[in-house]
C-alpha atoms as a PDB file:
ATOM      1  CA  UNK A   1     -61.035   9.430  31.687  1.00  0.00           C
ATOM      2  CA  UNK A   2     -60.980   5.494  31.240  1.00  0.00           C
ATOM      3  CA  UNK A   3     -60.815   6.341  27.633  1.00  0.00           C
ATOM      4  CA  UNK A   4     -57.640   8.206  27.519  1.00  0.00           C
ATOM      5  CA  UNK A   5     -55.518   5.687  29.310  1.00  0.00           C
ATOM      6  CA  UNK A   6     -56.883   2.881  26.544  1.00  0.00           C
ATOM      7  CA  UNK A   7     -56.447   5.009  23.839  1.00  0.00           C
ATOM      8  CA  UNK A   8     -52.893   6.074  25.373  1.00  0.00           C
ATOM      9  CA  UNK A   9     -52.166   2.780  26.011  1.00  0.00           C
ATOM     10  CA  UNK A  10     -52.584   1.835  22.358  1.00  0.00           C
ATOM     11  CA  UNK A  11     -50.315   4.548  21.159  1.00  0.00           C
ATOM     12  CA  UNK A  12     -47.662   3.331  22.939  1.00  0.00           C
ATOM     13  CA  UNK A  13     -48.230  -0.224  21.957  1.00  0.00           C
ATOM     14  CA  UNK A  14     -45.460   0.174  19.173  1.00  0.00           C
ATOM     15  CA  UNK A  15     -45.328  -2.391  15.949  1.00  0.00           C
ATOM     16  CA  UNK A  16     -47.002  -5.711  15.545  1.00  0.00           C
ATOM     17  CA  UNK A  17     -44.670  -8.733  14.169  1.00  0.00           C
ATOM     18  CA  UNK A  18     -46.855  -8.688  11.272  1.00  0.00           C
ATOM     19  CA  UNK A  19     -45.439  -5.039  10.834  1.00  0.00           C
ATOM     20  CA  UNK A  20     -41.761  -5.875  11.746  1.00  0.00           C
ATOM     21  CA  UNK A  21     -41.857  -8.679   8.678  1.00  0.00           C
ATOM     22  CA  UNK A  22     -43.657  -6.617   6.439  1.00  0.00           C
ATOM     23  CA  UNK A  23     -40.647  -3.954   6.836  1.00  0.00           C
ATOM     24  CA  UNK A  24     -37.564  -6.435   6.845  1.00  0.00           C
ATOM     25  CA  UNK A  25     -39.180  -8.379   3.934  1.00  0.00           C
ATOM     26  CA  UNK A  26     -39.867  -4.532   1.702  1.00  0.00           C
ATOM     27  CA  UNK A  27     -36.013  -4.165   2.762  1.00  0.00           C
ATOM     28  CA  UNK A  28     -34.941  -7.420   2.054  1.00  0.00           C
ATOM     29  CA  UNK A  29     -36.458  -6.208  -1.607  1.00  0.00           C
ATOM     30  CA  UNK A  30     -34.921  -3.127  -2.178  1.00  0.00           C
ATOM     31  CA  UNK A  31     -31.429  -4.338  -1.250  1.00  0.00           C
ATOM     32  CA  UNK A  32     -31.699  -7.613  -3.189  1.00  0.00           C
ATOM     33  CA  UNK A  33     -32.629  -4.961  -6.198  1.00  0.00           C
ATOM     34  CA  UNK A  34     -30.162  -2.624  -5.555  1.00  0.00           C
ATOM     35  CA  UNK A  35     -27.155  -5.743  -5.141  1.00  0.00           C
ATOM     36  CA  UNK A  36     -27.963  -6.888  -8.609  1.00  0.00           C
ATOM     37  CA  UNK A  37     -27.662  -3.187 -10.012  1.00  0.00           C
ATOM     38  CA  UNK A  38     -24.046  -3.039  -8.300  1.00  0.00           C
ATOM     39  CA  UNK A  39     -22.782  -6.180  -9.576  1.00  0.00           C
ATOM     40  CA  UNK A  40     -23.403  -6.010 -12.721  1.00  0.00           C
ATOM     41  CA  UNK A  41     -22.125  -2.472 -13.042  1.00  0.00           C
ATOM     42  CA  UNK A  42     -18.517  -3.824 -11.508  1.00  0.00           C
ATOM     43  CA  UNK A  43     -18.431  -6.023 -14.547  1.00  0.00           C
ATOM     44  CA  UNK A  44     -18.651  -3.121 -16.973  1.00  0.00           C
ATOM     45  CA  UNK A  45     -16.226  -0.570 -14.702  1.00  0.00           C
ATOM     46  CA  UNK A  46     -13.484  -3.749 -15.098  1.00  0.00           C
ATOM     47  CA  UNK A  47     -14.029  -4.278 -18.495  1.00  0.00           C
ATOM     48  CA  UNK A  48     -13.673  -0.197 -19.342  1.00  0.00           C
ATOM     49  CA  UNK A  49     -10.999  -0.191 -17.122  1.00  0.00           C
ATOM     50  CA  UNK A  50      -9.028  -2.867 -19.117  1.00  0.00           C
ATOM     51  CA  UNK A  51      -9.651  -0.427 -22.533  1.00  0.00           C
ATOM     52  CA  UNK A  52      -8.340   2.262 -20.720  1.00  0.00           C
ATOM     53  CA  UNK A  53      -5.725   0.617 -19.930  1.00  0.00           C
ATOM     54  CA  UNK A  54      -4.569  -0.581 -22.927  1.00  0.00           C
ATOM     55  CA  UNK A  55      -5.456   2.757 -24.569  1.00  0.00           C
ATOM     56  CA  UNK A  56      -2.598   3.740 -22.264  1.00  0.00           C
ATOM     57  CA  UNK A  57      -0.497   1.204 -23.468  1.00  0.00           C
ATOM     58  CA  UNK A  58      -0.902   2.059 -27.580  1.00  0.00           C
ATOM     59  CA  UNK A  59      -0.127   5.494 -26.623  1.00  0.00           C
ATOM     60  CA  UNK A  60       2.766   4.236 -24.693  1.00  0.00           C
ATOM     61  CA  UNK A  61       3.638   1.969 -27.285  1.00  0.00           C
ATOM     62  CA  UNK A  62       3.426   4.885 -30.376  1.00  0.00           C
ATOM     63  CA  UNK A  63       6.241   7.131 -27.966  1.00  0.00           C
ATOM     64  CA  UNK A  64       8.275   4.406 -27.911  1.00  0.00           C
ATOM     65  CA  UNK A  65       8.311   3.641 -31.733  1.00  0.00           C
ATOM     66  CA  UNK A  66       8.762   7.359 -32.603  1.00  0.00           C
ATOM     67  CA  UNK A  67      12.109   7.240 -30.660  1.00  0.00           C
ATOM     68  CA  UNK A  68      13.315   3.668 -31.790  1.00  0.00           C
ATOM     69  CA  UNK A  69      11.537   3.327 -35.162  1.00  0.00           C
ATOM     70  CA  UNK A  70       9.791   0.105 -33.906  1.00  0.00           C
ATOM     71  CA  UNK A  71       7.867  -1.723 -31.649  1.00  0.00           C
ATOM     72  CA  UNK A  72       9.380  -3.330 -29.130  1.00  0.00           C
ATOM     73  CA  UNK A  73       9.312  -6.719 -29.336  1.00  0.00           C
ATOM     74  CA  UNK A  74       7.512  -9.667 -27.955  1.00  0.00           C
ATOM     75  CA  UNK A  75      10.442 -10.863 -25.422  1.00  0.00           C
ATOM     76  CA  UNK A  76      10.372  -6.819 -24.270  1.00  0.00           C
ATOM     77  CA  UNK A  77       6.857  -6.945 -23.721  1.00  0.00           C
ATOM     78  CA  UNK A  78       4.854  -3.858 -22.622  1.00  0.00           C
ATOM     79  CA  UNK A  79       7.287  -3.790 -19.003  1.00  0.00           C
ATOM     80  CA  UNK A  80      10.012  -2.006 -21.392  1.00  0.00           C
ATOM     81  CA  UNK A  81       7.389   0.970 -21.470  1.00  0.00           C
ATOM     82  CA  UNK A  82       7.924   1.626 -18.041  1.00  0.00           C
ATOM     83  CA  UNK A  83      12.143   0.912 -17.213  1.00  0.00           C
ATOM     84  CA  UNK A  84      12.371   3.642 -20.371  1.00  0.00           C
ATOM     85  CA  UNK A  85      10.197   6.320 -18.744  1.00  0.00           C
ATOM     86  CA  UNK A  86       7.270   6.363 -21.609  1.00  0.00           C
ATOM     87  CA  UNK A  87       4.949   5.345 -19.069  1.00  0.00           C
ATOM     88  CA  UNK A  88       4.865   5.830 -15.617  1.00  0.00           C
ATOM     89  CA  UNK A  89       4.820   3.450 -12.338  1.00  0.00           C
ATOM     90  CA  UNK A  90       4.845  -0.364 -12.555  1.00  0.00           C
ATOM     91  CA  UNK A  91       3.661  -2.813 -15.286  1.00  0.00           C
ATOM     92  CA  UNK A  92      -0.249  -3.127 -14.383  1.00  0.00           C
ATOM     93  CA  UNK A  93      -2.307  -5.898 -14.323  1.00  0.00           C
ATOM     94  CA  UNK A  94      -5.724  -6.130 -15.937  1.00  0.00           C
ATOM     95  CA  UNK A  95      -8.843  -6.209 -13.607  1.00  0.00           C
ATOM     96  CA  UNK A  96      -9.062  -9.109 -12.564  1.00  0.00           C
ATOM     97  CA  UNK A  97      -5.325 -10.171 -11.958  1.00  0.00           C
ATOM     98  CA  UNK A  98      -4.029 -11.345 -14.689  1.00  0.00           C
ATOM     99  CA  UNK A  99      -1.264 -10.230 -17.221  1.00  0.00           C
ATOM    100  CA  UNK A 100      -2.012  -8.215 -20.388  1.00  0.00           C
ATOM    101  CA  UNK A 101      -0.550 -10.187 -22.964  1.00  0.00           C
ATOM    102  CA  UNK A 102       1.447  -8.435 -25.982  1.00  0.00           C
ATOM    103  CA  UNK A 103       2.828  -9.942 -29.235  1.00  0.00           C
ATOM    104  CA  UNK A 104       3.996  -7.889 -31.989  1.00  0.00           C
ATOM    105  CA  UNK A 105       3.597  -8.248 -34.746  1.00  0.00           C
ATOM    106  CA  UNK A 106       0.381  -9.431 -33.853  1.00  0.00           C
ATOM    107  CA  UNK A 107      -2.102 -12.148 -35.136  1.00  0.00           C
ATOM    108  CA  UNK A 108      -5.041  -9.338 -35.344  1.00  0.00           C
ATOM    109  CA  UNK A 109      -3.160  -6.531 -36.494  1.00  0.00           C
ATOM    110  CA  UNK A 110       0.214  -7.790 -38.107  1.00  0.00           C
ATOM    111  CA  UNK A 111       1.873  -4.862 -39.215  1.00  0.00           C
ATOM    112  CA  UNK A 112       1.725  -3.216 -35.642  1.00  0.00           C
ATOM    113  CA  UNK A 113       0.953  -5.433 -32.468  1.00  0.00           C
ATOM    114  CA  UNK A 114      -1.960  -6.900 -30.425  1.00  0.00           C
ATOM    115  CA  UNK A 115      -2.519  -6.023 -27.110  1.00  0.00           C
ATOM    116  CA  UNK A 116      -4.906  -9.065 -25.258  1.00  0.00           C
ATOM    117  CA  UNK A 117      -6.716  -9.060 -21.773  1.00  0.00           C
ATOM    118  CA  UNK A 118      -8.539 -12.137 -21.234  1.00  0.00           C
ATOM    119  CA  UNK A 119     -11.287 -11.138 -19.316  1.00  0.00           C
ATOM    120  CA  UNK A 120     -12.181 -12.377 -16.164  1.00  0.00           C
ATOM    121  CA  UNK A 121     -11.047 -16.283 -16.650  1.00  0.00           C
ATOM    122  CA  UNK A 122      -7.860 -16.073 -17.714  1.00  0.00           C
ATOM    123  CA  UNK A 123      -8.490 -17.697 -20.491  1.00  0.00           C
ATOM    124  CA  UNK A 124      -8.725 -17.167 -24.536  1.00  0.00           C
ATOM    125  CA  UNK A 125     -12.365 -16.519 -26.049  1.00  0.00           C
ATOM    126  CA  UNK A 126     -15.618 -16.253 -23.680  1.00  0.00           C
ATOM    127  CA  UNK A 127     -19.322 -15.493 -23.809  1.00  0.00           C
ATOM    128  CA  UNK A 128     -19.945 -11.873 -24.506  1.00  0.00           C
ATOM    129  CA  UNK A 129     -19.834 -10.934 -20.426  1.00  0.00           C
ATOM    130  CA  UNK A 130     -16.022 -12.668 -20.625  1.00  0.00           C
ATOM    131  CA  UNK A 131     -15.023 -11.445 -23.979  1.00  0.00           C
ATOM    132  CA  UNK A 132     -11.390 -10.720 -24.607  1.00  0.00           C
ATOM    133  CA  UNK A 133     -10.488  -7.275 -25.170  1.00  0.00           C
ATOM    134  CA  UNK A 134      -8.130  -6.646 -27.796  1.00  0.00           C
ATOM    135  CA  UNK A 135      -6.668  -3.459 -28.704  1.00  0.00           C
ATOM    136  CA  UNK A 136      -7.924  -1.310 -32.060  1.00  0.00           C
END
């Protein structure tokens, strides 16, 4: 009879610290892993949000000509897209916040125009991870 109280006793013991730690640290793990996974895959949704974005504006951009004969020009920017109805809403933003910039004619393509988001800085050129994106 002794015997079943000590062994009862130990079943209801519970976890050890040692235990506890080992199963916060194994957590700590996984959701230090899993962190890195997430941010790094916000950095590509942003940056394939910006080309869809500016896919959006070229086809935006090709309406627009086929009714004027032109693109509009640099002063217009893209916002004349949107007060003419070939896109709707507002003028967006890229990703992170800033302005899409437009010139046309453009420096990379100077028969049509160049659409330009920066990246994440703001600001012209950048490592591979900050590349601008430039329309085709």
């Amino acid at each position: 009879m002794k015997r079943k109280v000590k062994s009862a006793r130990r079943a209801v013991r519970g976890m050890t610290l040692i235990e506890i730690m080992v199963v916060v640290a194994i957590l700590g793990m996984i959701a230090s892993v899993v962190s890195v996974a997430v941010v790094n895959r916000l950095g590509e949704a942003k940056r394939e949000s910006a080309e869809l974005d500016i896919k959006g504006f070229d086809d935006g951009l090709l309406l627009y000509k086929m009714k004027h004969g032109h693109f509009p020009n640099s002063t217009d920017g893209l916002s004349v897209l949107y007060t003419e109805g070939f896109l709707k809403g507002q003028l967006k933003q890229d990703p992170w916040g800033h302005d899409y910039i437009y010139v046309s004619p453009g420096q990379k393509h100077p028969d049509y125009y160049d659409i330009t988001s920066y990246g994440a800085d703001g600001q012209p050129g950048g490592e591979k991870e900050d590349a601008d994106l430039i329309n085709n």
